[in-house]
N, C-alpha and C. Protein backbone atom coordinates (compact mmCIF):
# COMPACT_ATOMS: atom_id res chain seq x y z
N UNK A 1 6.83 15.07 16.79
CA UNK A 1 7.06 15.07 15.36
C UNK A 1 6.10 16.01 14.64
N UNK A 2 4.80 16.09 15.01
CA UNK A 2 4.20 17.06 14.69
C UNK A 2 3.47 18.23 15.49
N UNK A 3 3.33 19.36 14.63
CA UNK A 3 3.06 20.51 15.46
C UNK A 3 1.44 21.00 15.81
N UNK A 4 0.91 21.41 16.58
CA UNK A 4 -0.09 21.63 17.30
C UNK A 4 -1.10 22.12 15.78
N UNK A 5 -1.37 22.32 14.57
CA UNK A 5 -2.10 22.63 13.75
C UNK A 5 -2.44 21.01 13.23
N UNK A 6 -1.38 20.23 13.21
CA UNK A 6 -1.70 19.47 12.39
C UNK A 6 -2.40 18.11 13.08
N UNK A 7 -3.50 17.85 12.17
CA UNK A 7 -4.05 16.86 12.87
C UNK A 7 -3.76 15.26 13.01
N UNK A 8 -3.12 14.58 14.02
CA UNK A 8 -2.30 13.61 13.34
C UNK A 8 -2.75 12.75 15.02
N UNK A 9 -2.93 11.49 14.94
CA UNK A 9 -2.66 10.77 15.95
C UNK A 9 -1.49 9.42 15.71
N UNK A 10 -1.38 9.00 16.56
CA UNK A 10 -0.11 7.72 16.70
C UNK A 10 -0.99 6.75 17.46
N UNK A 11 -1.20 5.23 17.19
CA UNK A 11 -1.63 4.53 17.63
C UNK A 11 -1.00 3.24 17.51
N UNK A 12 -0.94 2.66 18.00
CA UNK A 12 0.10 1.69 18.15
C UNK A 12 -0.26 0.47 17.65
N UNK A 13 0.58 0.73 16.55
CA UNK A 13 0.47 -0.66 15.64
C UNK A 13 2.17 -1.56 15.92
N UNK A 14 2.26 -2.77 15.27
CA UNK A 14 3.87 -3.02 15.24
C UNK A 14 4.56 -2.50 14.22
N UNK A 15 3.99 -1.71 13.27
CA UNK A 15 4.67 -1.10 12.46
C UNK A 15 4.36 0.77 12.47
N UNK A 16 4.50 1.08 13.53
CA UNK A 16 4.19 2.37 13.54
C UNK A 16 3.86 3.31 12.53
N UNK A 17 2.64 2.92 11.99
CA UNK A 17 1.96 3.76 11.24
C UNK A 17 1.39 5.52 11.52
N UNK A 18 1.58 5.74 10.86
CA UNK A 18 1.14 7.52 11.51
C UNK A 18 -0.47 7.54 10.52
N UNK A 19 -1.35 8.12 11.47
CA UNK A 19 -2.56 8.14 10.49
C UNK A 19 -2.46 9.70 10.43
N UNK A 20 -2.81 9.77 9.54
CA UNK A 20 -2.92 11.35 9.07
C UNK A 20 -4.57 11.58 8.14
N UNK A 21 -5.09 12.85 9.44
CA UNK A 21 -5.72 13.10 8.67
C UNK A 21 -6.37 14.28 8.22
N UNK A 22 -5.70 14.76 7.21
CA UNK A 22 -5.60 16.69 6.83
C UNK A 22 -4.80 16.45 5.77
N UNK A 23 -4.84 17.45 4.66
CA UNK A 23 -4.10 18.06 4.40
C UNK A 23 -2.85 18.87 4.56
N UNK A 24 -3.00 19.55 5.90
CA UNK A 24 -2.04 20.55 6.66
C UNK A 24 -1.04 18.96 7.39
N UNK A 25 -2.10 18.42 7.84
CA UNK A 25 -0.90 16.97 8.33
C UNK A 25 -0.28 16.32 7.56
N UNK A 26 -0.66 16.46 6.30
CA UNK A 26 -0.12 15.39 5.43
C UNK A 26 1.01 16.50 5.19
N UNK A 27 1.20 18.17 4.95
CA UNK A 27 2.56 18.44 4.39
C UNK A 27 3.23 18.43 5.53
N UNK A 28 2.73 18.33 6.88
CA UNK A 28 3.73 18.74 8.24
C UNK A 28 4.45 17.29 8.13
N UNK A 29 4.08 16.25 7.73
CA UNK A 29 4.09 14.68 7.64
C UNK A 29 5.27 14.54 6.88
N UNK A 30 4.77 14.69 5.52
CA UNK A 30 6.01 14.95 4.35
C UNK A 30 7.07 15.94 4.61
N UNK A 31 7.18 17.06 5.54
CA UNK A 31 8.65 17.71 5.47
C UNK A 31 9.10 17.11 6.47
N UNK A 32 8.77 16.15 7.54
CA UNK A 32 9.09 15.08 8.88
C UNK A 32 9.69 14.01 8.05
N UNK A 33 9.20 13.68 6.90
CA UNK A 33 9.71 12.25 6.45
C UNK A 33 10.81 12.55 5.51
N UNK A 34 10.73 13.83 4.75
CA UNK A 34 11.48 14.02 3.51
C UNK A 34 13.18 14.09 4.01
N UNK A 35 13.83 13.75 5.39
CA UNK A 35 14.74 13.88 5.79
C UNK A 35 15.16 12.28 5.42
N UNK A 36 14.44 11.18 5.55
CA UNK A 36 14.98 9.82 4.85
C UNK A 36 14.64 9.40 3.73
N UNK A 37 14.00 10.88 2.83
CA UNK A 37 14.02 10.23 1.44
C UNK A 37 14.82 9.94 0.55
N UNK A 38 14.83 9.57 -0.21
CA UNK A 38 15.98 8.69 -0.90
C UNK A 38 16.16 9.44 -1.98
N UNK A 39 15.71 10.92 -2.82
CA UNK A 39 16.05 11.54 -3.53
C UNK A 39 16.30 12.92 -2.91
N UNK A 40 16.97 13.99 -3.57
CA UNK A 40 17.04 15.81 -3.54
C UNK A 40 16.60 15.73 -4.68
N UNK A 41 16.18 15.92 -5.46
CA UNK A 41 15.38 15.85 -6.87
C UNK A 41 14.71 15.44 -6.96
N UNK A 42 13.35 15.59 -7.93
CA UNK A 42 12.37 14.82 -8.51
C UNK A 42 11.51 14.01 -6.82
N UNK A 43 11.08 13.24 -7.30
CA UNK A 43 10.15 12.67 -6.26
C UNK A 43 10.39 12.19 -5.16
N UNK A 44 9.81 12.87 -3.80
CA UNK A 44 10.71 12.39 -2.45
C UNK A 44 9.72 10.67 -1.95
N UNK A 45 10.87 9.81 -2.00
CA UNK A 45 10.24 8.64 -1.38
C UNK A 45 11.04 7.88 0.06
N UNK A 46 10.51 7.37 1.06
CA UNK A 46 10.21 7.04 1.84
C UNK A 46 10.28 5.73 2.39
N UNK A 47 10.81 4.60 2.24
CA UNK A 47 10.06 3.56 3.06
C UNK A 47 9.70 3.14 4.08
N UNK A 48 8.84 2.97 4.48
CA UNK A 48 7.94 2.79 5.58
C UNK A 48 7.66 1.21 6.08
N UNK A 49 7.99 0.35 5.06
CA UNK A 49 7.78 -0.80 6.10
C UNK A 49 8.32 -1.99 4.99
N UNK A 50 8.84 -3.33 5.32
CA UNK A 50 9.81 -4.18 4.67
C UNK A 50 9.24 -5.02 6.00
N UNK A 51 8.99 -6.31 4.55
CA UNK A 51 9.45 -7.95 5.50
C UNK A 51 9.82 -8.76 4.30
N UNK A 52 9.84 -9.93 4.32
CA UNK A 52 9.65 -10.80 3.66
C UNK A 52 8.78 -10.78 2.55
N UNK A 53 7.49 -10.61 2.59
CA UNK A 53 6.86 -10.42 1.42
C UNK A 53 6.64 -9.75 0.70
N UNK A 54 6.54 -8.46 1.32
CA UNK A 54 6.25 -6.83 0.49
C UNK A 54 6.98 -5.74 1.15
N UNK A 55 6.64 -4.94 0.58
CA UNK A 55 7.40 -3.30 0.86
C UNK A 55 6.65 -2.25 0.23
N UNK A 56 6.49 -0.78 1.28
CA UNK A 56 5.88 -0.14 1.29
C UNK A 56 6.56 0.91 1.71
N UNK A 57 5.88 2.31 0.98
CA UNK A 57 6.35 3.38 1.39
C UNK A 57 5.58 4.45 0.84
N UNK A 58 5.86 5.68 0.85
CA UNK A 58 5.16 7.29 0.79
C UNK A 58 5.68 8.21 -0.13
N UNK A 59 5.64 8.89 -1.20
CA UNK A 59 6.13 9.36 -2.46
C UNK A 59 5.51 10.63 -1.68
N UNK A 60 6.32 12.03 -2.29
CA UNK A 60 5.64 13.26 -2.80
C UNK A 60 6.35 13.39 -3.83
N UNK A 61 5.41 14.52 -4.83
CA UNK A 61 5.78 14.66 -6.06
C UNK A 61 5.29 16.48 -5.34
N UNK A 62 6.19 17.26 -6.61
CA UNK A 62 6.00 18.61 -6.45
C UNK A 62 6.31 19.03 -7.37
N UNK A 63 5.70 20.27 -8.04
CA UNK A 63 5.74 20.67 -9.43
C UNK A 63 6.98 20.70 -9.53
N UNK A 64 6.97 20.51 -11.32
CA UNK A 64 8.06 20.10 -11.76
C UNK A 64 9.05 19.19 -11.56
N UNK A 65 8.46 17.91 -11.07
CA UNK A 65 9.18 16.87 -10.85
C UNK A 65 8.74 15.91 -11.71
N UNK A 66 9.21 14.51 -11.91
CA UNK A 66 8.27 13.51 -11.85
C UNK A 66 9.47 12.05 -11.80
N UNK A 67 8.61 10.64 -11.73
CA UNK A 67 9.24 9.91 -11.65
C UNK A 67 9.85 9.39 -12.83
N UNK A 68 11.01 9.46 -13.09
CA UNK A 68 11.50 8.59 -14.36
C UNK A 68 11.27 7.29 -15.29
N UNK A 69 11.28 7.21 -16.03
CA UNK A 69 10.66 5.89 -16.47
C UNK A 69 11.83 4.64 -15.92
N UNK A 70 11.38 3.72 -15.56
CA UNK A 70 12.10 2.58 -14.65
C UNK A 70 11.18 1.86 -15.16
N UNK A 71 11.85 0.26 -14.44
CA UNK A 71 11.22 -0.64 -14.00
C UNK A 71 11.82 -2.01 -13.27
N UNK A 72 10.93 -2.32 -12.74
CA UNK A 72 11.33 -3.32 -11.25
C UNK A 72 10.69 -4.75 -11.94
N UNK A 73 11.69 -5.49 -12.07
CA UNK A 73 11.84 -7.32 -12.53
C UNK A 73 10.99 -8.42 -11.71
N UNK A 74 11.31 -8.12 -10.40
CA UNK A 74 10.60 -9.22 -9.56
C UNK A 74 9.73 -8.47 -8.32
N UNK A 75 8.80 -7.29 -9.20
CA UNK A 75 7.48 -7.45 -8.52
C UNK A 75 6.22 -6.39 -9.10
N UNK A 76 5.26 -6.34 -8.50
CA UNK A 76 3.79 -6.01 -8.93
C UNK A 76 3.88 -4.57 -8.16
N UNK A 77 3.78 -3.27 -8.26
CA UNK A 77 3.66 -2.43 -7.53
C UNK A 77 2.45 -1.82 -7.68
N UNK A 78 1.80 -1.20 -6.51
CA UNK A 78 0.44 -0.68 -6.07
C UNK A 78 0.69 0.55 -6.14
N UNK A 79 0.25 2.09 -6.80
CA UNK A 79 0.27 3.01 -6.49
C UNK A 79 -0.82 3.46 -5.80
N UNK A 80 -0.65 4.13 -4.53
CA UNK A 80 -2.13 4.88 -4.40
C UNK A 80 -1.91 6.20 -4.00
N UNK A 81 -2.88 6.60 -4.08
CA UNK A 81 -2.95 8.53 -4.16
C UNK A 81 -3.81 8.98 -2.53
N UNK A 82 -2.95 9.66 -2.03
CA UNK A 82 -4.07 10.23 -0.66
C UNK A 82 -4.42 11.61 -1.32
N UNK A 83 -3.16 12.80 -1.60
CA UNK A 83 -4.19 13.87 -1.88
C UNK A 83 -3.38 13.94 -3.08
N UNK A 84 -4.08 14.88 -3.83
CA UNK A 84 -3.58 15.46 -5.88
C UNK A 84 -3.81 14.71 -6.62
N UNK A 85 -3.21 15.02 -7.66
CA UNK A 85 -3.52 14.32 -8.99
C UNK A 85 -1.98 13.73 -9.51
N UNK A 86 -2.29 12.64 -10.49
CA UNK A 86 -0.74 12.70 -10.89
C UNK A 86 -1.48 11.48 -11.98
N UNK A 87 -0.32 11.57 -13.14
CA UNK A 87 -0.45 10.89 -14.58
C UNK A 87 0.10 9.47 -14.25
N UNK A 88 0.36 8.70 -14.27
CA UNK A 88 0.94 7.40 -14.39
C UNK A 88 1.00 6.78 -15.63
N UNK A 89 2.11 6.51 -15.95
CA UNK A 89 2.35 5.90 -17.63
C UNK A 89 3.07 4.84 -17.70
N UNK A 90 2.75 3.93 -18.25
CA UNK A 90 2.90 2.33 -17.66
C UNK A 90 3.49 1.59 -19.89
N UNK A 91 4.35 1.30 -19.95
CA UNK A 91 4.67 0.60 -21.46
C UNK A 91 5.16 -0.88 -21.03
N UNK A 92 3.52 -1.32 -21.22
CA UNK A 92 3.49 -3.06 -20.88
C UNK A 92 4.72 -4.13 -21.47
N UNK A 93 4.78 -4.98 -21.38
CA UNK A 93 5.80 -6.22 -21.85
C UNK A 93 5.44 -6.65 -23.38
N UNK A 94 3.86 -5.80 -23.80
CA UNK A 94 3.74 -5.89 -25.69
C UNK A 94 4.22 -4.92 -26.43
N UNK A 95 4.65 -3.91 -25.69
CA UNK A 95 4.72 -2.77 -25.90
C UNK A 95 4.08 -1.32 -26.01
N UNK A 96 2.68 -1.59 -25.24
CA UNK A 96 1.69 -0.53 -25.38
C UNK A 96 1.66 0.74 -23.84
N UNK A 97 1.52 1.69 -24.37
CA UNK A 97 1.52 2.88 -23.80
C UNK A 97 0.26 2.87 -22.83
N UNK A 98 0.22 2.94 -21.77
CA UNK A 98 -0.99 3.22 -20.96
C UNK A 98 -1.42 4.36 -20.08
N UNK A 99 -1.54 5.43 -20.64
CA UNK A 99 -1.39 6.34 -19.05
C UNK A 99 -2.73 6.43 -18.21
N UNK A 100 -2.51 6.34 -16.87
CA UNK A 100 -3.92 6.56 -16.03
C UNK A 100 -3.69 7.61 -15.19
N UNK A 101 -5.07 7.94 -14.42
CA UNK A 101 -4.98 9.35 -14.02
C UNK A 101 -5.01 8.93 -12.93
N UNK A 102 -4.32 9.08 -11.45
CA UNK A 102 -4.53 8.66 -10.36
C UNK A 102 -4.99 10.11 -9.39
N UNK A 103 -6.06 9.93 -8.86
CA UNK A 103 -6.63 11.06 -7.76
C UNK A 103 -7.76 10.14 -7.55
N UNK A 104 -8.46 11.00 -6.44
CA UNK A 104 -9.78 10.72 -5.75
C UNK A 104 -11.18 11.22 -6.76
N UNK A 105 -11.29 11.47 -7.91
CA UNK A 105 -12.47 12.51 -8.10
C UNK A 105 -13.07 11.06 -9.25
N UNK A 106 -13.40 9.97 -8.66
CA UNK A 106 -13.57 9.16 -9.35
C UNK A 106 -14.30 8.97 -10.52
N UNK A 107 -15.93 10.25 -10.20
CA UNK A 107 -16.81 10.58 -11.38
C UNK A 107 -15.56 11.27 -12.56
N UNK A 108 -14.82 11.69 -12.52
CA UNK A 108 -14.33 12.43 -13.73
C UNK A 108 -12.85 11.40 -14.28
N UNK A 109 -13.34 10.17 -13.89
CA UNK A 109 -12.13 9.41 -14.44
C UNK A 109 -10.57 8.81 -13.58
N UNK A 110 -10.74 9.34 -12.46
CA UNK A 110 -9.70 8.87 -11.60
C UNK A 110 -9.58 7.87 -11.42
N UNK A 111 -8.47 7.03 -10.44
CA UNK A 111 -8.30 6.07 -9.77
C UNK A 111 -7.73 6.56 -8.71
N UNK A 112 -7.69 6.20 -7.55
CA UNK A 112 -7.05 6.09 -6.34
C UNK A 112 -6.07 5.15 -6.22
N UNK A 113 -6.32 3.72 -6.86
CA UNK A 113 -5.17 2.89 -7.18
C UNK A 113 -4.92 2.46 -8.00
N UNK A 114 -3.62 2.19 -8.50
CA UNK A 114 -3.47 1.66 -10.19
C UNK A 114 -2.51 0.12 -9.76
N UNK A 115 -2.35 -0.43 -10.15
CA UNK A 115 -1.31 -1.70 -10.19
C UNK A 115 -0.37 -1.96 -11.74
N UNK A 116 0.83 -1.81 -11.32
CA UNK A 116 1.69 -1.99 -12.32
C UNK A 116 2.37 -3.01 -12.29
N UNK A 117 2.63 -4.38 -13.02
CA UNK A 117 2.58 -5.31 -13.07
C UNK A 117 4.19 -5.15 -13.66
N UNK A 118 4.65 -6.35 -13.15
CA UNK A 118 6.51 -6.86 -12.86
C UNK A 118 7.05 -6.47 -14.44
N UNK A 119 7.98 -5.69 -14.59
CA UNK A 119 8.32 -5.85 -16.55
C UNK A 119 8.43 -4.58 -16.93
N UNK A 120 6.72 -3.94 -16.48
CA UNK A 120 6.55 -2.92 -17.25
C UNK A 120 7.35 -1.32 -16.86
N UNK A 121 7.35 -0.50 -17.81
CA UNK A 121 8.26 0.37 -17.79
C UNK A 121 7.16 1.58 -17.13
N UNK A 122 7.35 2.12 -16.35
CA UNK A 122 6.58 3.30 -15.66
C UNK A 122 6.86 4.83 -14.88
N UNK A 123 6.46 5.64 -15.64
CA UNK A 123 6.98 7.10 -15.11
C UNK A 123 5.92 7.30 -14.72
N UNK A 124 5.99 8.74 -13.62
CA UNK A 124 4.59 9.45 -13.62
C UNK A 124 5.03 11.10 -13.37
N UNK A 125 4.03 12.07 -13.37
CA UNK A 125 4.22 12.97 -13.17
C UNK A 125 2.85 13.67 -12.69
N UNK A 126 3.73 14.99 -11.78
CA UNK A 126 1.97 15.53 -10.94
C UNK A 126 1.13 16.38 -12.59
N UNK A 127 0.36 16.49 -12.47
CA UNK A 127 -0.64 17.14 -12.96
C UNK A 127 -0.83 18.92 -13.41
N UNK A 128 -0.61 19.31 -13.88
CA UNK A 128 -0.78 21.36 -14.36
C UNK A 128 -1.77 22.00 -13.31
N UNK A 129 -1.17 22.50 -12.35
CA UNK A 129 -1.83 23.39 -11.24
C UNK A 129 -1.84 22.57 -9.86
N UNK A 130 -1.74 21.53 -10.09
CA UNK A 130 -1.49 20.76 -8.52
C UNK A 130 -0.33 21.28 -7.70
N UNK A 131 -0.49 21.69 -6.54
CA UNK A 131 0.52 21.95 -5.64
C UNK A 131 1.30 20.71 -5.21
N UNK A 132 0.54 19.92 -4.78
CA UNK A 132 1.23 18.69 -4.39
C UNK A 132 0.85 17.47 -4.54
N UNK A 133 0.87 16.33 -4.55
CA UNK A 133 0.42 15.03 -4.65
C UNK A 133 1.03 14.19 -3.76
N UNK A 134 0.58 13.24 -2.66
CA UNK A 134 1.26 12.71 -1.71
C UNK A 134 0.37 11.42 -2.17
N UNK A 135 1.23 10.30 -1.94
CA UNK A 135 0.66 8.68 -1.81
C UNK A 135 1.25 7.72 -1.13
N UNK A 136 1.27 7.16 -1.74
CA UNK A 136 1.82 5.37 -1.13
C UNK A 136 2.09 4.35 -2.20
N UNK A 137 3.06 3.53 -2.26
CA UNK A 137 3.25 2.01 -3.05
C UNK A 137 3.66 1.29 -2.54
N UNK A 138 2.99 0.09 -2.56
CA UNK A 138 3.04 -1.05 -1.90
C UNK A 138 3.84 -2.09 -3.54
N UNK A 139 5.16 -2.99 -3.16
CA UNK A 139 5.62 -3.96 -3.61
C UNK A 139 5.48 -5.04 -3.26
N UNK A 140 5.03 -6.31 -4.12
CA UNK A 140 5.32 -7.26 -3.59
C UNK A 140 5.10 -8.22 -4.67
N UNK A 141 6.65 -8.95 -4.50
CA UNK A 141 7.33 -9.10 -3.30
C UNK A 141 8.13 -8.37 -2.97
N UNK A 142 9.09 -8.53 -2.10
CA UNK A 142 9.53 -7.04 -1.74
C UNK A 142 10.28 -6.38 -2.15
N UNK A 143 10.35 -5.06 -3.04
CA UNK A 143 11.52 -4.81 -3.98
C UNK A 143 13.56 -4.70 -3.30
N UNK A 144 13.90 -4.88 -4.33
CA UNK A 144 14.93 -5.13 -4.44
C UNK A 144 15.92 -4.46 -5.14
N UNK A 145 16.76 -3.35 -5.39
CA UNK A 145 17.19 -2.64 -6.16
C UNK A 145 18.21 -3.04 -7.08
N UNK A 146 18.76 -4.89 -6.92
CA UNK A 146 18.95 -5.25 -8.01
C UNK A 146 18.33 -5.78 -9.28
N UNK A 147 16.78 -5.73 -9.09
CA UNK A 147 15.99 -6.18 -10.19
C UNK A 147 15.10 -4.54 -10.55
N UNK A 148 16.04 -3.18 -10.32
CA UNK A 148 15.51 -2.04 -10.52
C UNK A 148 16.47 -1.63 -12.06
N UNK A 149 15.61 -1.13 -12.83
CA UNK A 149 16.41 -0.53 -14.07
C UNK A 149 15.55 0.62 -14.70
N UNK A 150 16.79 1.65 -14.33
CA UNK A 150 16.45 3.22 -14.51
C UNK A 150 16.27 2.87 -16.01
N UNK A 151 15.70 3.66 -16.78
CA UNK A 151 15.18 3.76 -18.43
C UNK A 151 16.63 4.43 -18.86
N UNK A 152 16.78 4.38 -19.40
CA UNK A 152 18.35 5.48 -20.73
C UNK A 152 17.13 5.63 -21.74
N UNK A 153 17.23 6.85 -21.85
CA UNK A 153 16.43 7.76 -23.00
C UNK A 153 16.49 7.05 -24.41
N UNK A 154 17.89 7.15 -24.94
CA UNK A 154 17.91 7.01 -26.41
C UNK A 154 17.41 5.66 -26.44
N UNK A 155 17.80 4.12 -25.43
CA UNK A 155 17.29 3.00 -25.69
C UNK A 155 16.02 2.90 -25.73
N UNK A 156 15.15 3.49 -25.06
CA UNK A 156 14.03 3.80 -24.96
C UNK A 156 13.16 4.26 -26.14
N UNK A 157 13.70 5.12 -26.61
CA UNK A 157 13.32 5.74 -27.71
C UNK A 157 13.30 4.96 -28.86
N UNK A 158 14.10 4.06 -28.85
CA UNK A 158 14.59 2.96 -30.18
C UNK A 158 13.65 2.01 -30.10
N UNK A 159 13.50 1.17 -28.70
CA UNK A 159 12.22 0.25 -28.60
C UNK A 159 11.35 0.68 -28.77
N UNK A 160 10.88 2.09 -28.43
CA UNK A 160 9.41 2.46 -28.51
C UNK A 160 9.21 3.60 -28.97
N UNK A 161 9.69 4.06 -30.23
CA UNK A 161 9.57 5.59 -31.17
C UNK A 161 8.39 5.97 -31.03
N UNK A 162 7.43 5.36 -30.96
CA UNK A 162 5.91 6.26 -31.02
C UNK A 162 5.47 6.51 -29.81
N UNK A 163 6.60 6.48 -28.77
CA UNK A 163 6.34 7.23 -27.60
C UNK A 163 7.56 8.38 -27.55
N UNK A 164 8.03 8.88 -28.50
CA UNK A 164 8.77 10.10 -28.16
C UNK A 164 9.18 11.10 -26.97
N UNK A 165 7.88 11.87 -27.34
CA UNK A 165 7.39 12.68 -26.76
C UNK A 165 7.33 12.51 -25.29
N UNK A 166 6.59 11.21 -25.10
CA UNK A 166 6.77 10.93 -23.12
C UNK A 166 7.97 10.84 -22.49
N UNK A 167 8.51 9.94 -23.42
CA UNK A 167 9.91 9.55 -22.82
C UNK A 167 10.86 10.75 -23.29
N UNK A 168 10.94 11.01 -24.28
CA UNK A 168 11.84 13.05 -23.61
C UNK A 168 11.81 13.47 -22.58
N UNK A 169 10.20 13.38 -22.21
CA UNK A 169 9.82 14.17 -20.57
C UNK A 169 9.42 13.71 -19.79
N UNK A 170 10.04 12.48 -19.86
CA UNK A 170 10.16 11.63 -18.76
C UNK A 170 11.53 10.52 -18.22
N UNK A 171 12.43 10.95 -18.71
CA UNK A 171 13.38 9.99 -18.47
C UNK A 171 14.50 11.34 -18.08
N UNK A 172 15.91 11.10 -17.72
CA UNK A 172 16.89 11.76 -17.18
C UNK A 172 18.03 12.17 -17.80
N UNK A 173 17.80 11.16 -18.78
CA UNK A 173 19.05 11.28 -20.39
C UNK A 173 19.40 10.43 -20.81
C-alpha cells in the first residue's frame, strides 16, 4: 500500500490501524484512502472504524474546499488535526458563533482537538497558504446518517443573519 519513501509501519491491532509517521506518509496515506472516500468534492473522508459505541475516521481538506455547515442529532464529535491548519466554526443550540483554530502550534492559539457537541451546526475550512490539512473524528455514539442534516443556506441565514458572511462561504446553496 505504500511506497518505499514513505515512512509507514503496520502493526497489528484488531482494527488495523496504519501508523503514519511523515508527512510524505501521510499524503502517500491519503491518495491510498481517498479511493473510499465518500466525497469528489470538498473534503475527502474516510471511515476507519465502527462498533457499537463510536465511529471514526480521516478527513483531508485541500485548498479551496471546506466542510459545509451540517449537523449530527445523536452525537458529540472529536475533531483532531495531525498536520495543517484549518478554522472550525461551530453555531451552538443558543445560537452563538464559535470559530476555533485547529493545528499543532499551540503557543500561537491552536488546538489539536476541538469537541463539537450533538445540535450544533459546524463547517470548517483549511486555512490561506496551507497545502493540506489531514486529521481524524471520532463520533460517539456512533453516527448515523439519519440524524445528519446538511445546512440550506437561505434557512440558515434567517435563523442566524449575523452570521452572513460564514454561511455564504460555507454552505452549498
Amino acid at each position: 500500500m505504500f511506497n518505499g519513501r514513505a515512512e509507514a509501519e503496520r502493526r497489528p491491532r484488531r482494527d488495523d490501524t496504519v501508523v503514519v509517521r511523515s508527512s510524505t506518509a501521510c499524503l502517500v496515506y491519503c491518495s491510498h484512502v481517498t479511493i473510499g472516500m465518500t466525497t469528489r468534492k470538498g473534503v475527502k473522508f474516510v471511515e476507519t472504524h465502527r462498533d457499537a459505541h463510536r465511529t471514526s475516521g480521516h478527513w483531508l481538506m485541500l485548498p479551496g474546499t471546506f466542510s459545509a455547515f451540517h449537523r449530527v442529532l445523536n452525537n458529540e464529535e472529536l475533531w483532531y488535526i495531525h498536520h495543517g491548519k484549518i478554522t472550525l466554526h461551530m453555531i451552538d443550540t443558543t445560537g452563538t458563533l464559535r470559530s476555533c483554530r485547529l493545528g499543532v502550534d499551540i503557543p500561537a492559539g491552536e488546538s489539536p482537538v476541538v469537541a463539537v457537541p450533538n445540535g450544533c451546526w459546524q463547517a470548517a475550512e483549511i486555512d490561506a497558504g496551507v497545502p493540506y490539512a489531514f486529521g481524524s473524528v471520532v463520533c460517539a455514539p456512533a453516527f448515523c446518517f439519519e440524524r445528519f442534516e446538511l445546512g440550506r443556506r437561505i434557512s440558515l441565514i434567517k435563523e442566524f443573519p449575523r452570521y452572513t458572511d460564514v454561511i455564504r462561504r460555507l454552505t452549498l446553496g
